[in-house]
C-alpha atoms as a PDB file:
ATOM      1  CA  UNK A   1      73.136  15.909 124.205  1.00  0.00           C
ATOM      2  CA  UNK A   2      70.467  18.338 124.969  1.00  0.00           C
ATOM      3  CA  UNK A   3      70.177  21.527 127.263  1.00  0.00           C
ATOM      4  CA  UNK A   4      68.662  19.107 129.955  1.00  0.00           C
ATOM      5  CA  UNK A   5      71.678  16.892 130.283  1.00  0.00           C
ATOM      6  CA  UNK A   6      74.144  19.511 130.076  1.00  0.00           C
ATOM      7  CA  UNK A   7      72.394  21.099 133.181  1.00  0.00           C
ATOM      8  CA  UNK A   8      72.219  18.339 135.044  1.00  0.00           C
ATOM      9  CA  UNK A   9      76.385  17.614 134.423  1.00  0.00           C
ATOM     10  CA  UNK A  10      77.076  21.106 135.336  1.00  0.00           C
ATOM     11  CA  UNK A  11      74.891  20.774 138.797  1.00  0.00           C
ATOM     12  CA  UNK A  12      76.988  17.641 139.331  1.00  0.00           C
ATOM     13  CA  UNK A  13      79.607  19.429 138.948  1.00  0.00           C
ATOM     14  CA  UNK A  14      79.008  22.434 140.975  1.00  0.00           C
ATOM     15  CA  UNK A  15      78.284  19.777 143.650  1.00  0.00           C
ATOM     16  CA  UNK A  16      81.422  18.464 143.226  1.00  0.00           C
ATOM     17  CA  UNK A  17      83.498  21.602 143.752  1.00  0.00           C
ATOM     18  CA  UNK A  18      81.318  23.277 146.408  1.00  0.00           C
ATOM     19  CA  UNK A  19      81.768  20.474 148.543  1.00  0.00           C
ATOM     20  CA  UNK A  20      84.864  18.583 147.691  1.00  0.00           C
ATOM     21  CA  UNK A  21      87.046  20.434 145.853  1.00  0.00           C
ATOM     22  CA  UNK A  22      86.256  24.261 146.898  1.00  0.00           C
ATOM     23  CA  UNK A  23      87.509  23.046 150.914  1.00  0.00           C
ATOM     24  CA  UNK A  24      91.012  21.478 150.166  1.00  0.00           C
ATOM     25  CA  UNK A  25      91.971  24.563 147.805  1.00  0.00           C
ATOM     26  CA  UNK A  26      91.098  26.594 150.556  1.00  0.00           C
ATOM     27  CA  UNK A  27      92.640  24.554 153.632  1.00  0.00           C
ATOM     28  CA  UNK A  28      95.929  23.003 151.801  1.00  0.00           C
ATOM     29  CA  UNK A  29      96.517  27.084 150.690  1.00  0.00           C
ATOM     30  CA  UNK A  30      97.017  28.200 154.327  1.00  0.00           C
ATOM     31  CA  UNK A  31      99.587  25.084 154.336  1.00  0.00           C
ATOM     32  CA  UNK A  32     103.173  25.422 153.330  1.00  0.00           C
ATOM     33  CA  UNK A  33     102.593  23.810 150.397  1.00  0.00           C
ATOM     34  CA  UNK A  34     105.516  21.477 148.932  1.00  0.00           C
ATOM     35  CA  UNK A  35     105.872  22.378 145.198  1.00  0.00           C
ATOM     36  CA  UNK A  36     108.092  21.435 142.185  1.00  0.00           C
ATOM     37  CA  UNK A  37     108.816  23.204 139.106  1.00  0.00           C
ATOM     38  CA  UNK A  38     107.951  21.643 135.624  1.00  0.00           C
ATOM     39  CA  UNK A  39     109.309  23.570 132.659  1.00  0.00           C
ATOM     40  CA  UNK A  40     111.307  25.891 134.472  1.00  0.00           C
ATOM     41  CA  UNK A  41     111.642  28.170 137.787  1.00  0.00           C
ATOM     42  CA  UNK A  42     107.884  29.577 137.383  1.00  0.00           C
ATOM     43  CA  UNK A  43     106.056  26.947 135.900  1.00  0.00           C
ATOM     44  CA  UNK A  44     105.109  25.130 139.218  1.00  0.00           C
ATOM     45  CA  UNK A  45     103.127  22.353 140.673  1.00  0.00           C
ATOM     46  CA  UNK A  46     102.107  20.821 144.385  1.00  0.00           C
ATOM     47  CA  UNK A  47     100.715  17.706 145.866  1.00  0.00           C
ATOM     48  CA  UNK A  48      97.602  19.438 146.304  1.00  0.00           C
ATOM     49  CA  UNK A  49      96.806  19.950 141.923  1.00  0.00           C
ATOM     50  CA  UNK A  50      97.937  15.970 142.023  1.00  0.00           C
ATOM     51  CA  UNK A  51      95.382  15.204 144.826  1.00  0.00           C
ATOM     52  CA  UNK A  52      92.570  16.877 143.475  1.00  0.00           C
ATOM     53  CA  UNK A  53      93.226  16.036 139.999  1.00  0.00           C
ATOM     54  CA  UNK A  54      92.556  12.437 141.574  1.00  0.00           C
ATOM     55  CA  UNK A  55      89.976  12.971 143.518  1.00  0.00           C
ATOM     56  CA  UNK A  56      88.181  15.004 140.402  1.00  0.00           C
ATOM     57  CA  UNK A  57      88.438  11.915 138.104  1.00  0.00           C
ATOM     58  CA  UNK A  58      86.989   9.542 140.416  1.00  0.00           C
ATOM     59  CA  UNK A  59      84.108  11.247 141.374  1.00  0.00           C
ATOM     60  CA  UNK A  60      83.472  11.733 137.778  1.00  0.00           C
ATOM     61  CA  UNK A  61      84.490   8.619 136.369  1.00  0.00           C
ATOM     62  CA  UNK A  62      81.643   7.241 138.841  1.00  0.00           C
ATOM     63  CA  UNK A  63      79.133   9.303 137.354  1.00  0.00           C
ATOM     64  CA  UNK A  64      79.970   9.293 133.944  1.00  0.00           C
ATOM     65  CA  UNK A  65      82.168   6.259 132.773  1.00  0.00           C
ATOM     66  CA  UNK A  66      81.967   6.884 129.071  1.00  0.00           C
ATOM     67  CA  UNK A  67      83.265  10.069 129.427  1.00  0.00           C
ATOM     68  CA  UNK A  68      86.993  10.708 128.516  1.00  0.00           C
ATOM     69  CA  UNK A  69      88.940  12.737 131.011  1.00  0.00           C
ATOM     70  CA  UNK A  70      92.054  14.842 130.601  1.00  0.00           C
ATOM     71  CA  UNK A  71      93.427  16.719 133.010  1.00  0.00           C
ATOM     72  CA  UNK A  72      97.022  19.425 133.647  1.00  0.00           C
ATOM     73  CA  UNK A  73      98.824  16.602 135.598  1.00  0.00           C
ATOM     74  CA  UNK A  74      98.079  13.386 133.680  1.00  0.00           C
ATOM     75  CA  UNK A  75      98.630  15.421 130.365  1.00  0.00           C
ATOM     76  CA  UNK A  76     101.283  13.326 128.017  1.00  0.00           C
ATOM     77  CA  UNK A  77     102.506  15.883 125.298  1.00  0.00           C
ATOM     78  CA  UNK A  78     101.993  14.059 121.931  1.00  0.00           C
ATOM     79  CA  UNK A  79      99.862  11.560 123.387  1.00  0.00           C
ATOM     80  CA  UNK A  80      97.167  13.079 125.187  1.00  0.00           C
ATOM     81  CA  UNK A  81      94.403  14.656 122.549  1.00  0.00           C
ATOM     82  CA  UNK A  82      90.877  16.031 122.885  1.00  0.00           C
ATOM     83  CA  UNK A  83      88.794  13.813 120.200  1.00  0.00           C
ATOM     84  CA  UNK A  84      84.797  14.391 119.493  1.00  0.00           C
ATOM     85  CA  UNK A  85      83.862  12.092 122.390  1.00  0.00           C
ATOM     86  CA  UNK A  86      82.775  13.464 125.321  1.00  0.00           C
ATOM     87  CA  UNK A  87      85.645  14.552 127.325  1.00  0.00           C
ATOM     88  CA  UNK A  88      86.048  16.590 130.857  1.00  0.00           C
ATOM     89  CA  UNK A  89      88.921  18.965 130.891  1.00  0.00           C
ATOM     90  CA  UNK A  90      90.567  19.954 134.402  1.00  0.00           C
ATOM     91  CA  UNK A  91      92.795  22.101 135.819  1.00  0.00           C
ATOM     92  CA  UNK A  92      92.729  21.019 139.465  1.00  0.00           C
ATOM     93  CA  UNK A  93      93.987  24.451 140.360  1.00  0.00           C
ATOM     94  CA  UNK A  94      94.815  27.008 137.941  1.00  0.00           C
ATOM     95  CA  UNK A  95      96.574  29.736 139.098  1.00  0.00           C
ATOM     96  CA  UNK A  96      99.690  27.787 141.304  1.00  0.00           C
ATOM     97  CA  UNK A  97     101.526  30.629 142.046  1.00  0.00           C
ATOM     98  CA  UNK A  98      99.123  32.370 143.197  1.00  0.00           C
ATOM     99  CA  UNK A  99      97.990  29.339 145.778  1.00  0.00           C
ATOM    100  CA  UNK A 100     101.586  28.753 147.202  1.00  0.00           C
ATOM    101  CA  UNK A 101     101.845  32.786 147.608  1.00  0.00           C
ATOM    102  CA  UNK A 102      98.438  32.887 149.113  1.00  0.00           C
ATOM    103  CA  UNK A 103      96.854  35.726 146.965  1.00  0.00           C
ATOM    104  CA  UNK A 104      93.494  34.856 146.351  1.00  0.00           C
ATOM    105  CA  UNK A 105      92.930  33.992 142.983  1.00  0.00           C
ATOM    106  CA  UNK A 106      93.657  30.110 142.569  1.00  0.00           C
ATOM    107  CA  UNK A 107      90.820  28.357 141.261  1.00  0.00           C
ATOM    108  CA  UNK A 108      89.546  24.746 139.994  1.00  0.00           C
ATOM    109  CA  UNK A 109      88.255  24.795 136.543  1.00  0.00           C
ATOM    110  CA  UNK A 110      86.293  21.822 134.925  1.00  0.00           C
ATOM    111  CA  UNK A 111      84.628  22.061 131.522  1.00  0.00           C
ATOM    112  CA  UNK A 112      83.390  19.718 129.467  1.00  0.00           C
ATOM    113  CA  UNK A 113      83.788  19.046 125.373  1.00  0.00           C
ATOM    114  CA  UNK A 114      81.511  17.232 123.337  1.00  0.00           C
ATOM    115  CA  UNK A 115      82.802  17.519 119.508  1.00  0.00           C
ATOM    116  CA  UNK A 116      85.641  19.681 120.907  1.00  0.00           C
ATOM    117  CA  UNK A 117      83.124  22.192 121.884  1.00  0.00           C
ATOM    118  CA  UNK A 118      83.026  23.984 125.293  1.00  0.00           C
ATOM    119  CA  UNK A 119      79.597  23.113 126.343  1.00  0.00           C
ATOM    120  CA  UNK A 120      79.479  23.128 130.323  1.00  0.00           C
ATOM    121  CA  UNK A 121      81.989  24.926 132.400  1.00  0.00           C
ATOM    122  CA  UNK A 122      82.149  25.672 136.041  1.00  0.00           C
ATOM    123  CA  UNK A 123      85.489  27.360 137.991  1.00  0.00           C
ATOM    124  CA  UNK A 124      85.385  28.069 141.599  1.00  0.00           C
ATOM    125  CA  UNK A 125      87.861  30.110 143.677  1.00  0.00           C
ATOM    126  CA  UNK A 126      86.758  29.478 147.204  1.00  0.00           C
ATOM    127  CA  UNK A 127      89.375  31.876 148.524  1.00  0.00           C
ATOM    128  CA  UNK A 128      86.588  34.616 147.103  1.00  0.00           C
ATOM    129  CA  UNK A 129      83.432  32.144 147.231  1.00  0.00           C
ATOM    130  CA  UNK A 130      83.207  32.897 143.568  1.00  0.00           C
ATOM    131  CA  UNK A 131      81.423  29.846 141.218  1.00  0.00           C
ATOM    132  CA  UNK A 132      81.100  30.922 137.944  1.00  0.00           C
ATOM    133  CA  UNK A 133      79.348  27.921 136.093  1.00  0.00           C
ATOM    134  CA  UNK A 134      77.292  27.587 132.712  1.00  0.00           C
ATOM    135  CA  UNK A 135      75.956  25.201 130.261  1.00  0.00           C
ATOM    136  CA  UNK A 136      75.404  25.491 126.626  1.00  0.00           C
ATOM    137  CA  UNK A 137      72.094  27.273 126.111  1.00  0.00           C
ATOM    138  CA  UNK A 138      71.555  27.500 129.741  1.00  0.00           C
ATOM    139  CA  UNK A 139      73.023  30.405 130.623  1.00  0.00           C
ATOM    140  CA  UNK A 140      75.747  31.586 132.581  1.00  0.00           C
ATOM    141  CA  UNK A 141      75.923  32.099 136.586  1.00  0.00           C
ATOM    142  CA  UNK A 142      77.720  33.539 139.591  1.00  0.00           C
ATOM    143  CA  UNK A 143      77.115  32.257 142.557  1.00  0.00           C
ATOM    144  CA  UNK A 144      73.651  30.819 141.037  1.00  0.00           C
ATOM    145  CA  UNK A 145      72.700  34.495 139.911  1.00  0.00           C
ATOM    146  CA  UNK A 146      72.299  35.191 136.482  1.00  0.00           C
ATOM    147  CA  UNK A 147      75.108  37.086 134.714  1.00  0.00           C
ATOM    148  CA  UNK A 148      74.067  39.415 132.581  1.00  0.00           C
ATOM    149  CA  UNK A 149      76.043  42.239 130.919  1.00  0.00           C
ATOM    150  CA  UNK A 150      74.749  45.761 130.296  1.00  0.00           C
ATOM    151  CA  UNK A 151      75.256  46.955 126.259  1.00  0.00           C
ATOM    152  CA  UNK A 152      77.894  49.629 126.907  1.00  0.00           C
ATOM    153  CA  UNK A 153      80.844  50.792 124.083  1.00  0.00           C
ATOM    154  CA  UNK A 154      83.343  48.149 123.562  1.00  0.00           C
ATOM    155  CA  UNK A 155      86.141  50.332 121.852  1.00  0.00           C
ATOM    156  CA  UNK A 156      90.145  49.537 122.613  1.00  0.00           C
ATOM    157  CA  UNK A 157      90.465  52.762 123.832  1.00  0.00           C
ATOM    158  CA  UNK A 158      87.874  52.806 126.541  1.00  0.00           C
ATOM    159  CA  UNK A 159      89.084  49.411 127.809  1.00  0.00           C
ATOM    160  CA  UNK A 160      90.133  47.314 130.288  1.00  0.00           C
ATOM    161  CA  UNK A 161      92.109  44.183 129.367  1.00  0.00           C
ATOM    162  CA  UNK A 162      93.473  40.931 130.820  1.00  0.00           C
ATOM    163  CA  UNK A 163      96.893  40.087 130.039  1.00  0.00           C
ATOM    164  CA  UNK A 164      99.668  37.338 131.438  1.00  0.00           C
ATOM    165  CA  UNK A 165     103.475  37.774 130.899  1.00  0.00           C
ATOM    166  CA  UNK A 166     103.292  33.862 131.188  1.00  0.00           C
ATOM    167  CA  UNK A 167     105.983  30.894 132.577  1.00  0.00           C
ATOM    168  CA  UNK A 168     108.031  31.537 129.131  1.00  0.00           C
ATOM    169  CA  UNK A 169     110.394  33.979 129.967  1.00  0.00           C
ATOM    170  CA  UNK A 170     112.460  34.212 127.174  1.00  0.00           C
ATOM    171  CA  UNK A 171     112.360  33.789 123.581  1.00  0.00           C
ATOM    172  CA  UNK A 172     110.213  35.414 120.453  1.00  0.00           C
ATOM    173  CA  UNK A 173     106.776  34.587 122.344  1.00  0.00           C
ATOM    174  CA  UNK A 174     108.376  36.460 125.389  1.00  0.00           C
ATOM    175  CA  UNK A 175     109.126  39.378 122.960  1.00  0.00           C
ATOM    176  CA  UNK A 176     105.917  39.608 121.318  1.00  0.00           C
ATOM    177  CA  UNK A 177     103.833  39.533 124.594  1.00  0.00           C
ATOM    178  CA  UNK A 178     105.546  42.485 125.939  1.00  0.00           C
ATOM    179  CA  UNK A 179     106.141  44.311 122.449  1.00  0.00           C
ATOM    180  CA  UNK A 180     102.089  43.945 122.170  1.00  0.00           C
ATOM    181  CA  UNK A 181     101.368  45.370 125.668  1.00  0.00           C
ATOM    182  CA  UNK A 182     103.769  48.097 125.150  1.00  0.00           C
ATOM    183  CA  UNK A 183     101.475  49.121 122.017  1.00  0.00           C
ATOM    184  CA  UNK A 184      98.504  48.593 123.876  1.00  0.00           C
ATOM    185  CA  UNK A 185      99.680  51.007 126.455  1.00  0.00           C
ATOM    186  CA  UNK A 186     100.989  53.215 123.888  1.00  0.00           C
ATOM    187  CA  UNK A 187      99.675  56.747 123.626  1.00  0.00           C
ATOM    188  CA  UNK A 188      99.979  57.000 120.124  1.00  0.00           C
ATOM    189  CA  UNK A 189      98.699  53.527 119.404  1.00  0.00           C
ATOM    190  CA  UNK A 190      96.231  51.509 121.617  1.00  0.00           C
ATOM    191  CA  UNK A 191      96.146  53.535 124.576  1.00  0.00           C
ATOM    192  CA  UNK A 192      93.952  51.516 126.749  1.00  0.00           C
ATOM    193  CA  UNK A 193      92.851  52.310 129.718  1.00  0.00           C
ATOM    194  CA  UNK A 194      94.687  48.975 131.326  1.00  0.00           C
ATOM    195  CA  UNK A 195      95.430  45.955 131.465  1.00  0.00           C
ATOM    196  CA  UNK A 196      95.434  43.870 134.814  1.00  0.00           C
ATOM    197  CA  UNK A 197      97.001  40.034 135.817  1.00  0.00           C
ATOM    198  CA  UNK A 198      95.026  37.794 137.819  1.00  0.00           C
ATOM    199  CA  UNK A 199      97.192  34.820 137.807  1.00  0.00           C
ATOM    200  CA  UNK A 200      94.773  32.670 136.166  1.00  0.00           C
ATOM    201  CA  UNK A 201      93.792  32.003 132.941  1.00  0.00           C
ATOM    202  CA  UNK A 202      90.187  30.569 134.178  1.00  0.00           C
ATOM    203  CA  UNK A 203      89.740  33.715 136.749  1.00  0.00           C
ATOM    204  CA  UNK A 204      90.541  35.848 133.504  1.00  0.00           C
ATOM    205  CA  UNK A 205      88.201  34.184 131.309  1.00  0.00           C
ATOM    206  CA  UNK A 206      85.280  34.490 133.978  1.00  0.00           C
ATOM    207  CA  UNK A 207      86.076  38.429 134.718  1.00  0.00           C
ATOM    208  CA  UNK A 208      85.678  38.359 130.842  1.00  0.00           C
ATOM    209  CA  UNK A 209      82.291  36.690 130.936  1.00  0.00           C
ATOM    210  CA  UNK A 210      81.189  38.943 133.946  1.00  0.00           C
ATOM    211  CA  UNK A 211      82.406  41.952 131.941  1.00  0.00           C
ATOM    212  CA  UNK A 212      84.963  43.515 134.347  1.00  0.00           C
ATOM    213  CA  UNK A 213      87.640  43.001 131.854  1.00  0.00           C
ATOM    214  CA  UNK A 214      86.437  44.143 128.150  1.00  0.00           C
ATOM    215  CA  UNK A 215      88.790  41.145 126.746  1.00  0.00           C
ATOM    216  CA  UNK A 216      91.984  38.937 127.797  1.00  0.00           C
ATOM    217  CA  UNK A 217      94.878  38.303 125.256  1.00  0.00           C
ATOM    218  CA  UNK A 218      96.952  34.962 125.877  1.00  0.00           C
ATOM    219  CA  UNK A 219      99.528  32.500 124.614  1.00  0.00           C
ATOM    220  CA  UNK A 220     101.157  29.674 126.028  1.00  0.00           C
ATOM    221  CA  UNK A 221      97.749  28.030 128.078  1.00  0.00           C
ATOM    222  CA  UNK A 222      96.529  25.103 127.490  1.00  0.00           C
ATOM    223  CA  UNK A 223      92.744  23.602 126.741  1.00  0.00           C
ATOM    224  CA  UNK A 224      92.233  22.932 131.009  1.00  0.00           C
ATOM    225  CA  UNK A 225      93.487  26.590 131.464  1.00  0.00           C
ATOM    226  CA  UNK A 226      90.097  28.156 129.285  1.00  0.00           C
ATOM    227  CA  UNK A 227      87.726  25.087 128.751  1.00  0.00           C
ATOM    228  CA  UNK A 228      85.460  26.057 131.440  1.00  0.00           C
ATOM    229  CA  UNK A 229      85.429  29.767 130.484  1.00  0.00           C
ATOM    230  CA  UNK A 230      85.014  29.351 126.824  1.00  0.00           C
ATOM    231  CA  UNK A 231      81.660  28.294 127.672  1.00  0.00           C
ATOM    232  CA  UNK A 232      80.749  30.650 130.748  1.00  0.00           C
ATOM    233  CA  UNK A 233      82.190  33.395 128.213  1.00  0.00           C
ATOM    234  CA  UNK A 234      79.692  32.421 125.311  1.00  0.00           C
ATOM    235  CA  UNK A 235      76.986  31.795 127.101  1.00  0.00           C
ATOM    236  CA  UNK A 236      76.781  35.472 128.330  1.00  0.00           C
ATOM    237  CA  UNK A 237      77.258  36.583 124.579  1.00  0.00           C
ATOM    238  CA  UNK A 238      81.024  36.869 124.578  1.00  0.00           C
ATOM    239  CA  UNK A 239      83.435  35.164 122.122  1.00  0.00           C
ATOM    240  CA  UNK A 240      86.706  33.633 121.891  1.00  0.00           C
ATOM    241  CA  UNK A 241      89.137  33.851 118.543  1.00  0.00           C
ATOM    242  CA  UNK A 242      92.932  33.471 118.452  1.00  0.00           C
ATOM    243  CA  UNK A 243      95.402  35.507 120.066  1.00  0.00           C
ATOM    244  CA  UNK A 244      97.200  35.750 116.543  1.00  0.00           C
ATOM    245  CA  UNK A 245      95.866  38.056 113.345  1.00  0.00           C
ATOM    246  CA  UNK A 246      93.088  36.625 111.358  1.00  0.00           C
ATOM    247  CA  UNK A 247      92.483  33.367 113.806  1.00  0.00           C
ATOM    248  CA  UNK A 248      88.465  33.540 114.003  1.00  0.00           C
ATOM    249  CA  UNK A 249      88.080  29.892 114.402  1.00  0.00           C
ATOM    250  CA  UNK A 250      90.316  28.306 116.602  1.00  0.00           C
ATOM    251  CA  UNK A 251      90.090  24.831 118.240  1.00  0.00           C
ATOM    252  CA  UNK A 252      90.163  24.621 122.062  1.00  0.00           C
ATOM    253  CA  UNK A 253      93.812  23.104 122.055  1.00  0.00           C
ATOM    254  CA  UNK A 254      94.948  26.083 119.914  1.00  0.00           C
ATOM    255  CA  UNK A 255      97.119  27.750 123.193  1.00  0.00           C
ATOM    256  CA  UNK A 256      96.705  31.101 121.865  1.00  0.00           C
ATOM    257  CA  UNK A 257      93.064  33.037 122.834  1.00  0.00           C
ATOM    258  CA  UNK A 258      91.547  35.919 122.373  1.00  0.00           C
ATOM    259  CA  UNK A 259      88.714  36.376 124.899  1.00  0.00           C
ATOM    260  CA  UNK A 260      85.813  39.361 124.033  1.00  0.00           C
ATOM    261  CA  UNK A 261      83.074  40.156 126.674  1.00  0.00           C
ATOM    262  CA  UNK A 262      79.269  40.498 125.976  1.00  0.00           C
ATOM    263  CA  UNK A 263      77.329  43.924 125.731  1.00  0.00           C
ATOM    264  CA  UNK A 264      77.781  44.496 122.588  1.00  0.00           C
ATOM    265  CA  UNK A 265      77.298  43.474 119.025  1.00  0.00           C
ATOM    266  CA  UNK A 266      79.053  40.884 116.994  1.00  0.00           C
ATOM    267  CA  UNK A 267      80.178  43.669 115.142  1.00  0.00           C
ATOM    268  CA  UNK A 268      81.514  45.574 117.461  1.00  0.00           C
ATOM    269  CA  UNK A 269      83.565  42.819 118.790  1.00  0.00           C
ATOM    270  CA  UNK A 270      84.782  42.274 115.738  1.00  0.00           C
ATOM    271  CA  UNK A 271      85.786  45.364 114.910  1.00  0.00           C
ATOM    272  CA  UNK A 272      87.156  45.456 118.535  1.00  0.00           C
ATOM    273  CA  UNK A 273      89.533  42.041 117.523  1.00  0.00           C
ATOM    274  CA  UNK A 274      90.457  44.007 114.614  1.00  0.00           C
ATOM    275  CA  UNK A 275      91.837  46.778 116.483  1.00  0.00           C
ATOM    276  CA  UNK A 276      93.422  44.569 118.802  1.00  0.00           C
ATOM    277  CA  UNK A 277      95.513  42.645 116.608  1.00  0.00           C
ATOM    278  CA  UNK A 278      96.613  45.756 114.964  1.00  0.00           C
ATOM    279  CA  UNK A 279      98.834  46.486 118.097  1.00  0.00           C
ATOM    280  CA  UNK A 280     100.032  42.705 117.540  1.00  0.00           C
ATOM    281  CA  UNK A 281     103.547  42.748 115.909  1.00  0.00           C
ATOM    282  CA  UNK A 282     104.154  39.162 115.486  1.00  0.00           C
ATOM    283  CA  UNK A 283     102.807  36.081 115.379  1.00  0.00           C
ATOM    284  CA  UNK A 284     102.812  33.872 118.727  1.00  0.00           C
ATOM    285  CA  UNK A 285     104.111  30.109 118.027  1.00  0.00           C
ATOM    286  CA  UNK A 286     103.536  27.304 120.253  1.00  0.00           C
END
């Protein structure tokens, strides 16, 4: 598929969420929305992910029928798979919490794989009237304005970094997480400047791509969660590896990312990933 046709999917979708999507988010949020939890008292989900979800694959379906289509809440573990074909991945609205507590970072994320490769991505959080969307060799936009990052130092010590203690609560993963941030925060060992939680692994990967955060460490998200990003993220010369030591090719199902902004040299992000998973005690399993 060339740079032509992935534009034009990525205006379709940007359509789709300016217009269809982007209002119920933002109207169904200043409902009391009815939720359930899935794997435990965190993990949660509403009518309004199931609704959109819907409403996501039709509109799609119609305009693409050969496409494949997987999305958070039709997700069968074991079953569901991302093959070479070309697939949309969803996440009707990532960041659930943060929609049934009404702080403003929920989002809907659609990307699109073709050869399990991130090649068009667009997430909108209409609480903020932020779209971030992008298309392989396109470029990368906010709001339909070019992003592009300044060169500037990317060194572990001078940086900012986004970081999730996750639904999993408990556990080795659970101890890892917070033994890593400890030693990121550690005087004697990473001292970053930060690290800062938006809710939302899509809203993380896009502050990535813009270059507020330097990088965003996660395990325990799925494909849906960082699709879209992935590709927003590249296209503005960032890069993605795994969240574990010595991952520098990782599939998009892997559920454990390493997210590195532009302005800078491969290089330097490398040596940056380096650093990083020097403060990494163990390995994350999933």
């Amino acid at each position: 598929m060339n740079q032509e046709q992935l534009k034009q999917i990525e205006n379709a979708i940007v359509g789709l969420l300016k217009n269809e999507v982007g209002p119920i988010i933002k109207t169904k949020a200043h409902e009391k929305s009815k939720y359930v939890n899935k794997s435990n008292a965190v993990d949660l989900v509403t009518e309004t992910d199931k609704q959109i979800e819907v409403l996501i694959k039709e509109k799609l379906g119609a305009l693409y029928p050969d496409f494949k289509f997987i999305g958070e809440e039709s997700y069968q573990p074991g079953v569901t798979k991302i093959s070479d074909e070309p697939t949309f991945i969803v996440d009707p609205i990532d960041g659930t919490t943060n929609f049934i507590h009404d702080f403003p970072f929920s989002c809907c994320s659609i990307g699109l794989s073709i050869n399990q490769e991130a090649v068009v991505g667009a997430v909108y959080n209409p609480h903020l009237g932020q779209l971030f969307h992008g298309s392989k060799g396109n470029g990368a936009f906010l709001n339909d304005t070019k992003i592009v990052i300044a060169e500037r130092p990317l060194k572990l010590q001078q940086s900012v970094i986004g970081f999730e203690g996750g639904a999993e609560r408990q556990g080795s993963n659970f101890e890892v997480k917070m033994s890593t941030l400890k030693n990121l925060l550690d005087a004697q060992k990473g001292f970053a400047h930060g690290f800062r939680s938006l809710g939302s692994a899509a809203m993380n990967m896009c502050y990535t791509a813009l270059g507020t955060y330097d990088a965003y460490w996660e395990g325990g998200c799925y494909a849906w969660d960082v699709c879209a990003g992935w590709c927003i993220l590249k296209e503005t010369g960032g890069m993605v590896v795994g969240g574990n030591v010595n991952e520098w090719e990782i599939p998009l199902d892997r559920r454990c990312y390493f997210a590195i902004r532009g302005g800078s040299s491969e290089d330097e992000q490398k040596k940056f990933v380096q650093e990083f998973w020097n403060q990494v005690p163990a390995e994350l399993k999933y």
